[in-house]
N, C-alpha and C. Protein backbone atom coordinates (compact mmCIF):
# COMPACT_ATOMS: atom_id res chain seq x y z
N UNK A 1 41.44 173.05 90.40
CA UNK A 1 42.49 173.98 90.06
C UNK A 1 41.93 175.41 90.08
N UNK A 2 42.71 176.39 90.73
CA UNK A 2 42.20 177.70 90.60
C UNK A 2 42.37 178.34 89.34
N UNK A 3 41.65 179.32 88.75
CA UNK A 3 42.16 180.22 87.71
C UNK A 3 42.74 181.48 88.10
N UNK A 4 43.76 181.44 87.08
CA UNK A 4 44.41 182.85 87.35
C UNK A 4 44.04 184.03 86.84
N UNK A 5 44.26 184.94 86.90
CA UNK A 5 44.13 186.71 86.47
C UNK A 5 45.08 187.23 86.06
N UNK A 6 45.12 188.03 85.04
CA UNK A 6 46.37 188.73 84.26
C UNK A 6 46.16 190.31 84.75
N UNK A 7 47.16 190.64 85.84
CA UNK A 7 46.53 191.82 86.44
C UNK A 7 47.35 193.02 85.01
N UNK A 8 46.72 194.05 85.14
CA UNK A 8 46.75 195.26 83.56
C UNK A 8 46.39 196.69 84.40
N UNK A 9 47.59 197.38 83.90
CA UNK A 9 48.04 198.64 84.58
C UNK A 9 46.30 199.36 83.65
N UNK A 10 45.29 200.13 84.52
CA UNK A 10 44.90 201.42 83.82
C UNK A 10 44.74 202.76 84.69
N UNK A 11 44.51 203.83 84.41
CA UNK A 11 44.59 204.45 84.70
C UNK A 11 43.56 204.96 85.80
N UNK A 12 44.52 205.86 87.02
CA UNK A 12 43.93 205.96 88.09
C UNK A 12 42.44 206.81 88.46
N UNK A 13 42.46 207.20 87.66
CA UNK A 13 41.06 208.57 87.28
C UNK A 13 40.09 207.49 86.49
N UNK A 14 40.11 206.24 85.95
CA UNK A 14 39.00 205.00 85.54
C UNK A 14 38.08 204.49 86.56
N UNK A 15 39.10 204.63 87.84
CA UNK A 15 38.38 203.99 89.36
C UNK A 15 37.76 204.93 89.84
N UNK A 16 38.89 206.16 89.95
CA UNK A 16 38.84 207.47 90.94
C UNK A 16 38.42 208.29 90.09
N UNK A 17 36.93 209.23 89.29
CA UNK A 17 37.35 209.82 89.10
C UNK A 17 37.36 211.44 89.91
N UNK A 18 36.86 211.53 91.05
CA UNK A 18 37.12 212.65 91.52
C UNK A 18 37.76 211.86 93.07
N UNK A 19 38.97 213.05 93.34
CA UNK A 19 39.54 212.57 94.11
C UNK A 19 38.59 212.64 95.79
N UNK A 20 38.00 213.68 96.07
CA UNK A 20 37.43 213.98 96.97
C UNK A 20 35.95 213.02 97.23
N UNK A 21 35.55 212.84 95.98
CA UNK A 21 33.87 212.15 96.40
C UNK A 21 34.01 210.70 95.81
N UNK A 22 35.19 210.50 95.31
CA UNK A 22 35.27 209.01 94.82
C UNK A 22 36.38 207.86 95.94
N UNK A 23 37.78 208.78 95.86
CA UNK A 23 39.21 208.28 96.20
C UNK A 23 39.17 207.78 97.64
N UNK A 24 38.81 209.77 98.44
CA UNK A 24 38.61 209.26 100.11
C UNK A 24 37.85 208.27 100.90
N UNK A 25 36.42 208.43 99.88
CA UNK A 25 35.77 207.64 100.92
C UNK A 25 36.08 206.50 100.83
N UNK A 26 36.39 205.69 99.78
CA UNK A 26 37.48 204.22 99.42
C UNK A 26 38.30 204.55 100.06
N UNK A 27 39.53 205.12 100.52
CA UNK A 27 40.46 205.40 101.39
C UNK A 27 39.80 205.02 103.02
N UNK A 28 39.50 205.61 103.15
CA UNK A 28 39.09 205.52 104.48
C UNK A 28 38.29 204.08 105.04
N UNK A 29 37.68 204.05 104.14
CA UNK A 29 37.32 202.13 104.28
C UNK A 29 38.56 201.03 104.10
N UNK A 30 39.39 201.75 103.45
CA UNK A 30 40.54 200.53 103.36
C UNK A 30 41.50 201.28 103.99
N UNK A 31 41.65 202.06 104.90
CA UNK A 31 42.76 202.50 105.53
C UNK A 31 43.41 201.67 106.28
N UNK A 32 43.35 200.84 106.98
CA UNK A 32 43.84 199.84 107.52
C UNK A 32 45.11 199.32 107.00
N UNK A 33 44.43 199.04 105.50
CA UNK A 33 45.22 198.03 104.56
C UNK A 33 46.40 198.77 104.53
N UNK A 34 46.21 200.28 104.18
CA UNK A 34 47.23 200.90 103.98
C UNK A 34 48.50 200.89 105.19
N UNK A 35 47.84 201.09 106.21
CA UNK A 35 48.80 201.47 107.60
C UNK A 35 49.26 199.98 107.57
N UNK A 36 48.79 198.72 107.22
CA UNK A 36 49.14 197.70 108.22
C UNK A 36 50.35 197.62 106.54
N UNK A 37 50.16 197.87 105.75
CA UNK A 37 51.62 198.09 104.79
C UNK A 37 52.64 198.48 105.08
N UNK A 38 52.35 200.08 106.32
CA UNK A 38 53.38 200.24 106.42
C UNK A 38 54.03 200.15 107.96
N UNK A 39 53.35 199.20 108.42
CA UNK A 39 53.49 198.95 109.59
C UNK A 39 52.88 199.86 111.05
N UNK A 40 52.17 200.24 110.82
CA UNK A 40 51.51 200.81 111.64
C UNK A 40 49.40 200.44 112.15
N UNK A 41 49.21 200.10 113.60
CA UNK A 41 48.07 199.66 113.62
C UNK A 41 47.17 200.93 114.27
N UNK A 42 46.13 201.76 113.53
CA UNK A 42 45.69 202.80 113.61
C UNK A 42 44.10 202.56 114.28
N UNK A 43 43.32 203.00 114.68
CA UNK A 43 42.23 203.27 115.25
C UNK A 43 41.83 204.81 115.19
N UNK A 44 40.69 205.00 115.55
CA UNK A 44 39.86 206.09 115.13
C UNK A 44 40.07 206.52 113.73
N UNK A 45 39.68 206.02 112.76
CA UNK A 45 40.07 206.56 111.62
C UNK A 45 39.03 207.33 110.93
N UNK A 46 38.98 208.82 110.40
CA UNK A 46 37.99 209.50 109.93
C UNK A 46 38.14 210.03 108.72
N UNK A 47 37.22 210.32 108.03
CA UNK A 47 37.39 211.51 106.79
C UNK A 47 37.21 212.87 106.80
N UNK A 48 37.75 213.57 106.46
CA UNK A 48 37.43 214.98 106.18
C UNK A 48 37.20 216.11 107.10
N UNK A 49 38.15 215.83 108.31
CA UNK A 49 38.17 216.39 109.68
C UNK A 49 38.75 218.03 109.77
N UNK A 50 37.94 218.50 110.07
CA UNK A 50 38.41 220.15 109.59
C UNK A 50 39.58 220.51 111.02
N UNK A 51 40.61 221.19 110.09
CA UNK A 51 41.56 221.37 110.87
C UNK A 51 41.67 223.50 110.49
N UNK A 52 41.09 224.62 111.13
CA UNK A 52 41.36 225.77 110.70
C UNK A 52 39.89 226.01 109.00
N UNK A 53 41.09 226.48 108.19
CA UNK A 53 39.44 226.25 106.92
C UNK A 53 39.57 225.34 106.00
N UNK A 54 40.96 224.31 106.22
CA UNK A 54 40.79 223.18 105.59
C UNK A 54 40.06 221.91 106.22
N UNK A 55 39.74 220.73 105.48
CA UNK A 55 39.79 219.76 106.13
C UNK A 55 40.54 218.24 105.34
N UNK A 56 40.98 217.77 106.66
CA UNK A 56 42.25 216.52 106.07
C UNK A 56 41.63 215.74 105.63
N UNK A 57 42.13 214.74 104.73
CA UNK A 57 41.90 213.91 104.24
C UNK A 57 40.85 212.65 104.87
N UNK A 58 42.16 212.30 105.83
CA UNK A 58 41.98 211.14 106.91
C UNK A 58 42.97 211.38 108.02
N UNK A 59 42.28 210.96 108.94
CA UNK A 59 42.74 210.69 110.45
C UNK A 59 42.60 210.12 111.28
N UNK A 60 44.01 209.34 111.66
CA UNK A 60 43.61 208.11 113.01
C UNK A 60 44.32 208.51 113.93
N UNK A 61 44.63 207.79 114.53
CA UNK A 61 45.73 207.43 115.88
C UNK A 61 46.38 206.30 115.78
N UNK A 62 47.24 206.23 116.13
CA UNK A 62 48.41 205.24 115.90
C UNK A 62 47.74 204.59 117.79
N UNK A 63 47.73 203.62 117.23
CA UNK A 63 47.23 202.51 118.33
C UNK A 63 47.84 202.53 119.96
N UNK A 64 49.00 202.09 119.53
CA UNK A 64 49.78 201.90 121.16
C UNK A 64 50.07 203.42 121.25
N UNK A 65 50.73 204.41 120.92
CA UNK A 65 51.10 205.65 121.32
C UNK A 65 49.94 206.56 121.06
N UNK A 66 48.89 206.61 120.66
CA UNK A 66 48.17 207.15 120.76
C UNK A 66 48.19 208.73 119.63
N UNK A 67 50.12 208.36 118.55
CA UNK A 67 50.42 209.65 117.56
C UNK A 67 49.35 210.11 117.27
N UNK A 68 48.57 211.21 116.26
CA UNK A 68 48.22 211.23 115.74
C UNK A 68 48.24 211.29 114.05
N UNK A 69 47.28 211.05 113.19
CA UNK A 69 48.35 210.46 111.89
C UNK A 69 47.52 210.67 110.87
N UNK A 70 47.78 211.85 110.07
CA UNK A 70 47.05 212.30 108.87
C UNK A 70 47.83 212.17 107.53
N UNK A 71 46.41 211.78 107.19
CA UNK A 71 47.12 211.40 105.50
C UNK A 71 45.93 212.00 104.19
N UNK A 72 46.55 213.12 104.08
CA UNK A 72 46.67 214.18 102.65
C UNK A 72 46.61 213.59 101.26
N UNK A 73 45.24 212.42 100.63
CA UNK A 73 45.76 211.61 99.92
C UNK A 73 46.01 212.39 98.51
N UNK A 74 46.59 212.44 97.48
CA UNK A 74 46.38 212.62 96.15
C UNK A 74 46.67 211.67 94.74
N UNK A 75 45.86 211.75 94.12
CA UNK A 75 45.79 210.92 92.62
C UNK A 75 46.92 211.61 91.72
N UNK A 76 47.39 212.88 91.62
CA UNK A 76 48.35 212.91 90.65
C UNK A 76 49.70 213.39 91.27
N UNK A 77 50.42 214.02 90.21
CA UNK A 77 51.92 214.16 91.14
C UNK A 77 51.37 215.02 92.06
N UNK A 78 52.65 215.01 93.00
CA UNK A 78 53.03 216.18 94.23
C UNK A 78 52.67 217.38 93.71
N UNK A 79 52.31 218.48 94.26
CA UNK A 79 52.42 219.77 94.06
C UNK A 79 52.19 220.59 95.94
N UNK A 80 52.10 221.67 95.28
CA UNK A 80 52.71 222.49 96.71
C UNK A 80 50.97 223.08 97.39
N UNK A 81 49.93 222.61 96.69
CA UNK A 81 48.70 222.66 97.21
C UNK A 81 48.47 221.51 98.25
N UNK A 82 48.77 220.50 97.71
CA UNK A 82 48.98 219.56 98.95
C UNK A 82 50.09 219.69 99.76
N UNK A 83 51.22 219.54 99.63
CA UNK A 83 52.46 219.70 100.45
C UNK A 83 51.98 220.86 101.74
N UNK A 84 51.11 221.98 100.80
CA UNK A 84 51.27 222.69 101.66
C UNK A 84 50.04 222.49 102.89
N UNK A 85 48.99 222.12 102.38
CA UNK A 85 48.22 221.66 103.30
C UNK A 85 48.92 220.67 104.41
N UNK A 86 49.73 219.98 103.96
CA UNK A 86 50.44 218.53 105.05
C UNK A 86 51.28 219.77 106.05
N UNK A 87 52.08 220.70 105.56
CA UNK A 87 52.64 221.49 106.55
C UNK A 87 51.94 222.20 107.90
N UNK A 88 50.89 222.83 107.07
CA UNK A 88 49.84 223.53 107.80
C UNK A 88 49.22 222.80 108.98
N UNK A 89 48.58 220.92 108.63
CA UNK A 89 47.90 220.42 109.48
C UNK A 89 49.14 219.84 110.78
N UNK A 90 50.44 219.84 109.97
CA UNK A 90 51.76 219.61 111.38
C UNK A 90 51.41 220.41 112.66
């Protein structure tokens, strides 16, 4: 018989706590997981690719079309420091 696990909400800054030297580079190793969630199968996937004097998060390519496909990750709400970076790298 297998045993089970009682999965328990804690808080995201326990795992992560800096978003940049903790979050991405876990991001980017499990990026996959993420895209194949949302239906998308990505290749070339990188961290911290300077776009101007920022640099993005992560970046792949969308497999068959070749999109390209950045993802701006963040640990707490929205704000317009990120938003605005996601505009900028469009």
């Amino acid at each position: 018989m297998k045993d089970l696990a009682t999965l328990k909400s804690i808080p995201v800054r326990k795992i992560w706590q800096n978003e940049a030297k903790h979050f991405t580079p876990w991001l980017e190793k499990n990026a996959s997981l993420l895209f194949e969630e949302i239906g998308i199968t990505a290749e070339n996937i990188k961290r911290e690719k300077r776009v101007g004097r920022y640099f993005v998060d992560i970046t792949a390519e969308e497999s068959q079309t070749q999109k390209k496909i950045i993802v701006e990750n963040q640990l707490e709400r929205t704000d317009h420091d990120h938003l605005g970076k996601l505009l900028t790298y469009a």
